[in-house]
Protein backbone atom coordinates (compact mmCIF):
# COMPACT_ATOMS: atom_id res chain seq x y z
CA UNK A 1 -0.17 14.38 1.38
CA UNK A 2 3.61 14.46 1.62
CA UNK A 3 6.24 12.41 2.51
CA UNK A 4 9.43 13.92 4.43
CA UNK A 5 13.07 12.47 5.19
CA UNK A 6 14.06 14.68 8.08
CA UNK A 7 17.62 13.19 7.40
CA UNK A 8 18.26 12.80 3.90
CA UNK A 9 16.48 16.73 3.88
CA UNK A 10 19.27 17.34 6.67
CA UNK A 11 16.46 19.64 8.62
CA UNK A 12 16.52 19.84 11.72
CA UNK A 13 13.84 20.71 14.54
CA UNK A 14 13.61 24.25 13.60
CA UNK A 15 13.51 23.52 9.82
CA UNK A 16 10.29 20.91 10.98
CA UNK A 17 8.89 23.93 12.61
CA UNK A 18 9.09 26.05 9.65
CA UNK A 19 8.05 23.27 7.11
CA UNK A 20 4.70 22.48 9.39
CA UNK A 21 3.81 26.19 9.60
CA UNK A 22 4.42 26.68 6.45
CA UNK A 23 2.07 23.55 5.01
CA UNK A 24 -0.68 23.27 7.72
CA UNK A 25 -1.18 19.37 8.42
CA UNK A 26 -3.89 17.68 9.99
CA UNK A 27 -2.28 14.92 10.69
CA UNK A 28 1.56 14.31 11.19
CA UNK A 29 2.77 10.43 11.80
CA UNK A 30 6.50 9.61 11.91
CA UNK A 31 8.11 6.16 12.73
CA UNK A 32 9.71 5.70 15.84
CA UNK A 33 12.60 2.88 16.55
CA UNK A 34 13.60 2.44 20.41
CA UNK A 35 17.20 4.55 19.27
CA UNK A 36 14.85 7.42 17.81
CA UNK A 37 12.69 8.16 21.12
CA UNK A 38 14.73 10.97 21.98
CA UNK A 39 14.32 12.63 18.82
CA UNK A 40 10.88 11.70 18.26
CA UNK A 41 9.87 13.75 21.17
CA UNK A 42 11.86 16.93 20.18
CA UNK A 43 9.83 16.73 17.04
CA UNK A 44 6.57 15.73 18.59
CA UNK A 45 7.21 18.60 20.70
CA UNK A 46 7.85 21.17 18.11
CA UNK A 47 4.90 20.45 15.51
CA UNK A 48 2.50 20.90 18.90
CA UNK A 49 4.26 23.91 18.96
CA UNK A 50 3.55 25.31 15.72
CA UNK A 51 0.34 23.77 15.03
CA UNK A 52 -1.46 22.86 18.44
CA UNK A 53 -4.53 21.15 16.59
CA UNK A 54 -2.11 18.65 14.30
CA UNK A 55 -3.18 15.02 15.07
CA UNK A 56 0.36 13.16 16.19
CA UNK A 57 0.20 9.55 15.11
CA UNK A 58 3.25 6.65 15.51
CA UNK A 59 4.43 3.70 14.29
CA UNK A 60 7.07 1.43 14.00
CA UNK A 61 8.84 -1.12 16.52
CA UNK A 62 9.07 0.62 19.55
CA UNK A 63 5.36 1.74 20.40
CA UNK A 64 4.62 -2.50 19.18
CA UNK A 65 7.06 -3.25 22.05
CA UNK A 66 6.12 -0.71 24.76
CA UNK A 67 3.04 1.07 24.04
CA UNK A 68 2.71 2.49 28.09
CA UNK A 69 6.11 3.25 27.81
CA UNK A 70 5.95 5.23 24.52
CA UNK A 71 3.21 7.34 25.56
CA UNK A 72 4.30 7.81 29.53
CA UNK A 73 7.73 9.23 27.56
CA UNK A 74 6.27 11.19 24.54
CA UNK A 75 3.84 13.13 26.95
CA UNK A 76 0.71 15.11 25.61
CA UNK A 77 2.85 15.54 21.79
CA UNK A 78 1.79 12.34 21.03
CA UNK A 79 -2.01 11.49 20.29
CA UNK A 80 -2.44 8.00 18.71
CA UNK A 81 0.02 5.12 18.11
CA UNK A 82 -0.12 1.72 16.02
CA UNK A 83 1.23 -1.20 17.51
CA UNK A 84 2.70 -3.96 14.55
CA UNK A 85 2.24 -3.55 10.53
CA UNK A 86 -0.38 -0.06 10.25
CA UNK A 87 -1.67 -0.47 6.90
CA UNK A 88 -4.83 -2.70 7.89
CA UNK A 89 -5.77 0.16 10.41
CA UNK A 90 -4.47 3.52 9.86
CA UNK A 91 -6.82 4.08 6.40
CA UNK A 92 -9.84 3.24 8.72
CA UNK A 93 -8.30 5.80 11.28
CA UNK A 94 -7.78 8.46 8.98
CA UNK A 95 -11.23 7.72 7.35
CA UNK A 96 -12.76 7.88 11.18
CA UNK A 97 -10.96 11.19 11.25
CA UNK A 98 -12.48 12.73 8.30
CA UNK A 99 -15.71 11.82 9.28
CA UNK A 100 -15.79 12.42 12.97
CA UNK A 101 -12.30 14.02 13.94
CA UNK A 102 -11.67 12.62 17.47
CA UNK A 103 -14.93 11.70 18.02
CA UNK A 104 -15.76 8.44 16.15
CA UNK A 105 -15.28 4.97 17.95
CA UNK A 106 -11.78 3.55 17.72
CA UNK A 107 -12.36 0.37 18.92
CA UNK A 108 -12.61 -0.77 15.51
CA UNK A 109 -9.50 0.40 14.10
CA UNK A 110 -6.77 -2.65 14.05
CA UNK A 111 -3.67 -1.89 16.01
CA UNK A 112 -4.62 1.32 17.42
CA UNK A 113 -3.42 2.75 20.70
CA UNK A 114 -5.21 6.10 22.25
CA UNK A 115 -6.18 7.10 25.34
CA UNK A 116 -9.41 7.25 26.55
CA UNK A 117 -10.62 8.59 30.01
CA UNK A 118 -7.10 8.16 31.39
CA UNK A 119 -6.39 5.01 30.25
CA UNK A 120 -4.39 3.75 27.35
CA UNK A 121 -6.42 1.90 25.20
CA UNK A 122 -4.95 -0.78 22.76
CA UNK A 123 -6.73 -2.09 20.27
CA UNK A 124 -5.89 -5.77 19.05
CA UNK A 125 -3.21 -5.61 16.30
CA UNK A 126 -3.39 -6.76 12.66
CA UNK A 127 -0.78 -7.82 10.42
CA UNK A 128 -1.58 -7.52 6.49
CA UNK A 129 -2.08 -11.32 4.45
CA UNK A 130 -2.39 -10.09 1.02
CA UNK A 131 0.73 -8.06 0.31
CA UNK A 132 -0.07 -7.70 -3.00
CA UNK A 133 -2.93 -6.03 -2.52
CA UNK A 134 -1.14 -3.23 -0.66
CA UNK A 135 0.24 -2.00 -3.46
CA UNK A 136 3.56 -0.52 -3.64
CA UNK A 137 5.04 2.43 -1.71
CA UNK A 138 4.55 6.13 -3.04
CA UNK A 139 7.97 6.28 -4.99
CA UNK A 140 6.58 9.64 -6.67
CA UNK A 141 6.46 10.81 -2.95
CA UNK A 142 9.57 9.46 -1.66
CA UNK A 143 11.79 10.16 -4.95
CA UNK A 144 14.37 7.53 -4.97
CA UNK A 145 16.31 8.95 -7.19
CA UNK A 146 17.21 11.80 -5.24
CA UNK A 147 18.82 9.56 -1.94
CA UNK A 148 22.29 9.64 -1.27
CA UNK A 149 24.60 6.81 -2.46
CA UNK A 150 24.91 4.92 0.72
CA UNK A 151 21.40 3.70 2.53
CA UNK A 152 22.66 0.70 3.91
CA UNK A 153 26.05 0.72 4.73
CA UNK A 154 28.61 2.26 3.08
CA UNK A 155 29.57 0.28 -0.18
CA UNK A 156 27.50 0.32 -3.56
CA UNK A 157 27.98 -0.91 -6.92
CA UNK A 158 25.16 1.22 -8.86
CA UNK A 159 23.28 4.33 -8.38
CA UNK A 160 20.89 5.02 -7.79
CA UNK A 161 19.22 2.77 -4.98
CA UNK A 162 15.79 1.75 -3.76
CA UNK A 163 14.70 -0.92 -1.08
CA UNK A 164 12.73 -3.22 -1.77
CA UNK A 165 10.81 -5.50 0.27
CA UNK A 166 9.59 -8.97 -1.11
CA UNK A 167 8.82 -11.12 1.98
CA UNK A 168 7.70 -10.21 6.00
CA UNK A 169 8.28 -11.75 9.01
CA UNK A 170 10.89 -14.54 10.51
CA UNK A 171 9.83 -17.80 12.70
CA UNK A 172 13.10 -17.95 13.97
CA UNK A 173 13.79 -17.14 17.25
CA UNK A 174 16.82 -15.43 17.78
CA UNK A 175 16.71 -13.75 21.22
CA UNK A 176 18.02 -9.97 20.18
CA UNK A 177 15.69 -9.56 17.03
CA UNK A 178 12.37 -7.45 17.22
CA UNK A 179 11.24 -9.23 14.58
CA UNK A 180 11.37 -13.02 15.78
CA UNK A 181 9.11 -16.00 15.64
CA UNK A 182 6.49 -13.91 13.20
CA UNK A 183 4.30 -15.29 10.31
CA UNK A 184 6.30 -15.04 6.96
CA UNK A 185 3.99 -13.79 3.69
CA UNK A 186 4.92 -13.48 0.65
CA UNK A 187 4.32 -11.11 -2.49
CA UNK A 188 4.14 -12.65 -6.15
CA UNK A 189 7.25 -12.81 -7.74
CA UNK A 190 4.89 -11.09 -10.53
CA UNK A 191 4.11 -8.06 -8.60
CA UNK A 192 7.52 -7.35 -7.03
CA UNK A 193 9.22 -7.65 -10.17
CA UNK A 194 6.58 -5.19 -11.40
CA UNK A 195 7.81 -2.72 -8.92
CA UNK A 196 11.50 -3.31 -9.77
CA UNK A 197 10.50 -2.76 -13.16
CA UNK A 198 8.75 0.39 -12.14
CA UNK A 199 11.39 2.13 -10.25
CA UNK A 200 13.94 0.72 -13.80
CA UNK A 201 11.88 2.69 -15.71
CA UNK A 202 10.44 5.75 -14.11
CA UNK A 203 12.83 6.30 -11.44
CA UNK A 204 16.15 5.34 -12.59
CA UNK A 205 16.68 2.87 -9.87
CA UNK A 206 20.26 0.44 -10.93
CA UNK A 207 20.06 -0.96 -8.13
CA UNK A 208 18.13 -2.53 -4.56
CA UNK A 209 18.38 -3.65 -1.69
CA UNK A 210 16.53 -6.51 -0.56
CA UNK A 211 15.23 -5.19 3.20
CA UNK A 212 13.08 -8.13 4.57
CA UNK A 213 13.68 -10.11 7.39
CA UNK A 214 14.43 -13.82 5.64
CA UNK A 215 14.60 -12.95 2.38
CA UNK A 216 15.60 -16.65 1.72
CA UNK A 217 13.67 -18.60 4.49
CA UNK A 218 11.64 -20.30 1.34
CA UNK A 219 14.45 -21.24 -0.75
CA UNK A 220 12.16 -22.34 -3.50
CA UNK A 221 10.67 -18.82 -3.68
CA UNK A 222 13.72 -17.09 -3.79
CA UNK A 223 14.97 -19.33 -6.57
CA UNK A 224 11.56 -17.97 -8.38
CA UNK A 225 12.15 -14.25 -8.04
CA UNK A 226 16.26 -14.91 -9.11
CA UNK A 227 14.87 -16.50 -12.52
CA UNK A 228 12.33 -14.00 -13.03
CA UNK A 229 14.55 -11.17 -12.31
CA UNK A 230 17.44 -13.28 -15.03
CA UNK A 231 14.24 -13.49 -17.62
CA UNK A 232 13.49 -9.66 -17.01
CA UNK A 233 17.05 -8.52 -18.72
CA UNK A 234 17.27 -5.49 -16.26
CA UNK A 235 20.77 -6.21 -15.32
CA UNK A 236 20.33 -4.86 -12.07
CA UNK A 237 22.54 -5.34 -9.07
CA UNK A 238 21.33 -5.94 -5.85
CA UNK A 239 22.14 -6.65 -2.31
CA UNK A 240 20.55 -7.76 0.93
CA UNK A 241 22.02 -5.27 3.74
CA UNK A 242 19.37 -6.33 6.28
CA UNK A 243 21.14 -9.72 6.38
CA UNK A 244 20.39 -13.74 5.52
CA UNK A 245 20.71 -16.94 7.18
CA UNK A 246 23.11 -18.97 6.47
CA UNK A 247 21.13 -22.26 6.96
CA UNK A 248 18.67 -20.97 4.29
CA UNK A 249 21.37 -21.03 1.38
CA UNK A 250 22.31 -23.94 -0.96
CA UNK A 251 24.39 -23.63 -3.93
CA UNK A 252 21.75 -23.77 -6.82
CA UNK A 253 19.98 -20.82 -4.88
CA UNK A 254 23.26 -18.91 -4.28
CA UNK A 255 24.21 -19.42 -8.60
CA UNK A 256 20.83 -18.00 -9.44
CA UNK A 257 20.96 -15.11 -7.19
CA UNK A 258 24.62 -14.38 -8.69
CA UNK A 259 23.73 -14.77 -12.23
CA UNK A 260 20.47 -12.49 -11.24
CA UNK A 261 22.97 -9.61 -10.01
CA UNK A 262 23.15 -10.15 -6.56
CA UNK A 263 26.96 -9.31 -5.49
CA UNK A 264 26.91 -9.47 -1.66
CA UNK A 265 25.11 -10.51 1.23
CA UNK A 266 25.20 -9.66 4.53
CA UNK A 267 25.03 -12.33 7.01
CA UNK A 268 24.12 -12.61 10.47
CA UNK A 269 27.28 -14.42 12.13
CA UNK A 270 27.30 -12.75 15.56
CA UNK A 271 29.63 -14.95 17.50
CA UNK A 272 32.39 -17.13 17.39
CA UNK A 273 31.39 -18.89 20.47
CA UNK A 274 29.37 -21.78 20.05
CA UNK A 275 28.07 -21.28 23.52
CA UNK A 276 27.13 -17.72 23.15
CA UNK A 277 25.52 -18.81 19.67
CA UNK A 278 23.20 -21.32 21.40
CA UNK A 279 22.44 -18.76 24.06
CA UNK A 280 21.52 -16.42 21.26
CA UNK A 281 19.46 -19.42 19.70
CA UNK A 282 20.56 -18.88 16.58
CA UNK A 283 20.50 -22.47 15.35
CA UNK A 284 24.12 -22.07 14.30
CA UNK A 285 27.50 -23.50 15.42
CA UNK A 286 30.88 -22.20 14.03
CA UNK A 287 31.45 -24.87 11.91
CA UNK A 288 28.45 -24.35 10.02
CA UNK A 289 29.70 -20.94 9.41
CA UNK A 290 32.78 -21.69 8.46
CA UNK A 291 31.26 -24.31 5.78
CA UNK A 292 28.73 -22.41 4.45
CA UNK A 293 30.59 -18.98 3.93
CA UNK A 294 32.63 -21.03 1.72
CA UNK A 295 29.96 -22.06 -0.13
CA UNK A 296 28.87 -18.66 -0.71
CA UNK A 297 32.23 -17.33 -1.76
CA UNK A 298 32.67 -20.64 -3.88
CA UNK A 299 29.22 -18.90 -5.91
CA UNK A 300 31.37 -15.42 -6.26
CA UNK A 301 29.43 -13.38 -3.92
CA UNK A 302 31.25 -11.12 -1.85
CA UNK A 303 30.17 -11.52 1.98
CA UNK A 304 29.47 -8.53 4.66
CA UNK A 305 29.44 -10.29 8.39
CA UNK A 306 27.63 -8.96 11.47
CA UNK A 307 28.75 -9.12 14.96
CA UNK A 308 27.70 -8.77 18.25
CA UNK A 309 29.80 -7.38 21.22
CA UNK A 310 28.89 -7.42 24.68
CA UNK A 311 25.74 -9.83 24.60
CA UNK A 312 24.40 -10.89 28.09
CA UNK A 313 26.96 -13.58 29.26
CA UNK A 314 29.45 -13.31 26.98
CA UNK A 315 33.21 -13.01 28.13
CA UNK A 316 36.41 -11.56 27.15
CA UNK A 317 36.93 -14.89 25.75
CA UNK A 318 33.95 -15.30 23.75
CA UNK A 319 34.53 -11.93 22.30
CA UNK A 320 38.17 -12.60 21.00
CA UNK A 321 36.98 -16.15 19.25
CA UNK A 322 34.46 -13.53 17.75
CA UNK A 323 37.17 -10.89 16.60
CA UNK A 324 39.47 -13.96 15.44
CA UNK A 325 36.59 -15.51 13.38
CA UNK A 326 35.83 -12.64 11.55
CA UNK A 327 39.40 -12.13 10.88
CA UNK A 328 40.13 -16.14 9.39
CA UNK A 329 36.83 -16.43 7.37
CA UNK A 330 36.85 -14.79 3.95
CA UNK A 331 34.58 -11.80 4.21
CA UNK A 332 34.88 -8.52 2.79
CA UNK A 333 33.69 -6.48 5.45
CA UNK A 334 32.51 -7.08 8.98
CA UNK A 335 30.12 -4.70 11.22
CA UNK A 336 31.21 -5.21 15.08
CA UNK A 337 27.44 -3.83 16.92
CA UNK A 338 27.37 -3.48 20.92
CA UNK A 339 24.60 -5.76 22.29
CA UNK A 340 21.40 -3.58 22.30
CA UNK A 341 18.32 -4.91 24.52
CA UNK A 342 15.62 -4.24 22.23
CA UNK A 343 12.05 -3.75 23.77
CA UNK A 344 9.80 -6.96 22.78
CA UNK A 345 12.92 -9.15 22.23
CA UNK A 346 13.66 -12.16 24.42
CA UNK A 347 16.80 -10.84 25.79
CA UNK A 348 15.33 -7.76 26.62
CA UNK A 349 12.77 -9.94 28.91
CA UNK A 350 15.20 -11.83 30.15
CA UNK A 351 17.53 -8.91 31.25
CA UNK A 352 14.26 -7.30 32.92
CA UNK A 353 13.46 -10.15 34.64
CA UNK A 354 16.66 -10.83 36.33
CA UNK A 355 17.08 -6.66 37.22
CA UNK A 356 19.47 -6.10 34.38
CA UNK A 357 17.98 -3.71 32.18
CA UNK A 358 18.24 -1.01 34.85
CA UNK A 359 22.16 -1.09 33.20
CA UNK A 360 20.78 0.27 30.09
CA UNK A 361 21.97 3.77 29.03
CA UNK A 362 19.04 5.42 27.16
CA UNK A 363 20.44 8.21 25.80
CA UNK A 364 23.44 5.99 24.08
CA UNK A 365 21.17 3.67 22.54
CA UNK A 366 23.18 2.51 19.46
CA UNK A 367 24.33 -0.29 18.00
CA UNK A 368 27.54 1.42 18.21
CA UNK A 369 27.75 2.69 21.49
CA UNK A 370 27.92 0.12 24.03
CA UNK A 371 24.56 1.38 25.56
CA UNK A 372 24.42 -1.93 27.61
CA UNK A 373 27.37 -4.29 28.98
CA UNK A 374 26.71 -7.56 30.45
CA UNK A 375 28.47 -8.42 33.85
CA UNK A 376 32.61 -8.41 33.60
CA UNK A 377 33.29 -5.55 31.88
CA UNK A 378 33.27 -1.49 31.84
CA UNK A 379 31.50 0.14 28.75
CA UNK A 380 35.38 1.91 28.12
CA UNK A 381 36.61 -1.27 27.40
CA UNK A 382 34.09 -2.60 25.13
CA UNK A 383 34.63 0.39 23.30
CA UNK A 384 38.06 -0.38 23.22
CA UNK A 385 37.58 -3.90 22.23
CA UNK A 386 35.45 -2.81 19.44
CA UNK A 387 37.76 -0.54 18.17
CA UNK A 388 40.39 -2.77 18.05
CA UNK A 389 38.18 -4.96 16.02
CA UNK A 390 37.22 -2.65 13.01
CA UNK A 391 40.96 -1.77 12.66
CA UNK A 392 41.89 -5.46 12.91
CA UNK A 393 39.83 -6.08 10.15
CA UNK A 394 39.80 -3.14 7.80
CA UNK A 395 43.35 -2.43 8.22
CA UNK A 396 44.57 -5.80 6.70
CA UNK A 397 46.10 -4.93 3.38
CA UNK A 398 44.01 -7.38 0.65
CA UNK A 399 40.89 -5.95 3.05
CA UNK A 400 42.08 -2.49 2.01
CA UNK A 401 42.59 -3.22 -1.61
CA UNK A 402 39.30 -5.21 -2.16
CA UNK A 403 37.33 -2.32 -0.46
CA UNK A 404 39.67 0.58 -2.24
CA UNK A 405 38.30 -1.24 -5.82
CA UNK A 406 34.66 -0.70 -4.40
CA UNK A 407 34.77 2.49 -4.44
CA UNK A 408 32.63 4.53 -7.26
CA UNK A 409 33.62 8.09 -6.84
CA UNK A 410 36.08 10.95 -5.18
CA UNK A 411 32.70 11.65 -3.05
CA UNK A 412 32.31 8.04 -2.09
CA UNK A 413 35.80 8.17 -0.78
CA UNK A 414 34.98 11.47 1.31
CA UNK A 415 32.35 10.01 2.77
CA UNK A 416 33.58 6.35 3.49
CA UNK A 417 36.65 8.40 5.47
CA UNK A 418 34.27 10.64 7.37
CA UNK A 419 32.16 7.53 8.34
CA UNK A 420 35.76 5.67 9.32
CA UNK A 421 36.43 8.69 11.81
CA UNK A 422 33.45 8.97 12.98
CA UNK A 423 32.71 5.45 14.00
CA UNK A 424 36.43 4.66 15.07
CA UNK A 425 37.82 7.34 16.28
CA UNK A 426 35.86 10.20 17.83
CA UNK A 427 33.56 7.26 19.45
């Protein structure tokens, strides 16, 4: 079994082509976000190519949301899916497979989609309860060590990196999130401070990145792992680039995550329209965010916002309260995303219920690339008005200065400028 990071490998479809013929799989599964679709076909496409008998299996958030859709698009490269978390059913599939190759009954296997007789057949889904007893990821497959400085973002403050992932799932019910109203679980502090320790010690790792959902939806659990990781002496740093809420933080929780190593956190602020934020239902008004980013910068943690342009409804007023609230509140960098209507999201119902989704340009589906505009307004000037934003911000001198001190190396630099004129000015 192997493990392979088309982009941090930098291959390409031909260098898939050559890497399949050259190792023979049985079975090849990649992971498939609704941005990725395009791709995922090439590549579909290309290991049929090579090795017509391979067994094509996906995952990930777009096949959950739109399992018809996912296999009307792939075509005949694509021969099983799993809708939700795959780890309860894909060992029974690839057991099946062993036994029986594509003849054994599937209706057993959690979360599975397949066709059968011409229709699509899929399977009830399954989320894992015990995350303990998954175990933790294949780090001697995936080599942590050997990933580029900057997974999440651009800014670091050791190297090298790994993700971790302590908690699933979110109840809230923000409208533009795949991953809304779901059942949070929880790991043992115990066991993912076993895996920190592990990827310390074998792998190097000085740092991680905290990737769930709600890291800090129980506060009393968080508290637990930001003592345990004090007790452990690892002097790590850490970071949580996938984002927290900011109703979820009090001060005693945001001193023990400080003393613990934690220098930053990213935080969902999207809007500086309390209209557009109750649309959004995010539970938030602007005065709340002002208040509690100042409680978080009162606990010396820096702060990385995130914004969203061009969300159904929203006007050219509503976006220049966002651009000015980014610019008063005291955050060290600021990520200004283009509304994207994810598939499974309540937005993305909403806009296909009321004809809107038609709008959608597939084959710009970014966060950065304005691959949906709401009613108002031309995707040129969104651009525009995005621009505008990221120089606003970043071009402020003490923004400049405080980011300039972040900076760890001469390659750091050469990448943080290629990133700048890529995102700003050639889009």
């Amino acid at each position: 079994m192997s493990i392979l990071d088309c982009i941090k490998e930098r291959m390409g479809v031909d260098d898939l082509r050559r890497y399949v013929r050259r190792t023979r799989p049985d079975v090849v599964g990649l992971q498939c976000y609704t941005f990725d679709q395009f791709n995922v076909r090439k590549m579909l496409d290309s290991v049929k190519e090579v090795r017509p008998q391979v067994i094509t299996v996906l995952g990930g958030p777009h096949p959950t949301a739109v399992p018809d859709e996912t296999f009307e698009f792939l075509g005949a490269g694509l021969d099983y899916a799993f809708r939700g978390e795959a780890e309860v059913g894909f060992p029974i599939f690839l057991d099946l497979l062993e036994k029986s190759s594509r003849n054994g009954d599937m209706a057993g296997v959690p979360g599975l989609v397949h066709r059968k007789d011409g229709d699509l057949i899929k399977n009830e889904k399954a989320q894992a309860e015990d995350l303990d007893g998954l175990g933790f990821p294949a780090w001697d497959l995936i080599r942590p060590q050997d990933y580029p400085e900057a997974q999440h973002g651009a800014f670091f403050k050791n190297f090298p990196i790994a993700p971790v992932m302590a908690t699933r799932g979110c109840p809230f019910l923000c409208t533009f999130c795949t991953s809304a109203g779901t059942a949070i679980r929880r790991r043992s502090v115990s066991h993912v401070m076993e895996e920190i320790r592990l990827l310390h010690d074998r792998f190097g790792i000085r740092e991680f990145h905290m990737v769930d959902d709600n890291f800090t939806l129980d506060r009393e659990y968080a508290k637990e792992f930001a003592r345990a990781l004090i007790g452990s002496n690892l002097r790590m740093s850490w970071a949580t680039p996938n984002g927290v809420r900011l109703d979820r933080l009090d001060e005693e929780l945001l001193r023990l995550m400080k003393e613990s190593g934690l220098y930053i956190v990213s935080l969902g602020i999207e809007s500086g329209s309390d209209r557009v934020l109750k649309t959004m239902r995010k539970s938030l008004t602007v005065e709340k965010i002002r208040k509690n980013v100042e409680m978080v910068r009162n606990a010396g943690i820096e702060i990385g916002g995130f914004f969203v342009l061009g969300y159904p409804g929203e006007t050219r007023e509503d976006r220049e309260a966002t651009l000015r609230l980014a610019l008063e509140l005291d955050i060290l960098r600021a990520n200004f995303f283009t509304y994207l209507p994810l598939p499974g999201t309540a937005s993305y119902r909403e806009l296909q219920e009321s004809g809107q989704i038609d709008r959608t340009d597939w084959e710009r589906f970014y966060f950065m690339n304005a691959a949906w505009v709401p009613e108002g307004v031309d995707r040129k000037e969104l651009k525009r008005f995005q621009r505008k934003a990221f120089l606003l911000f970043y071009l402020r001198p003490r923004i400049v200065w405080r980011n300039l001190w972040s900076i760890q190396s001469l390659r750091h630099f050469v990448f943080l400028a290629r990133r700048f004129y890529h995102w700003i000015v050639m889009r």
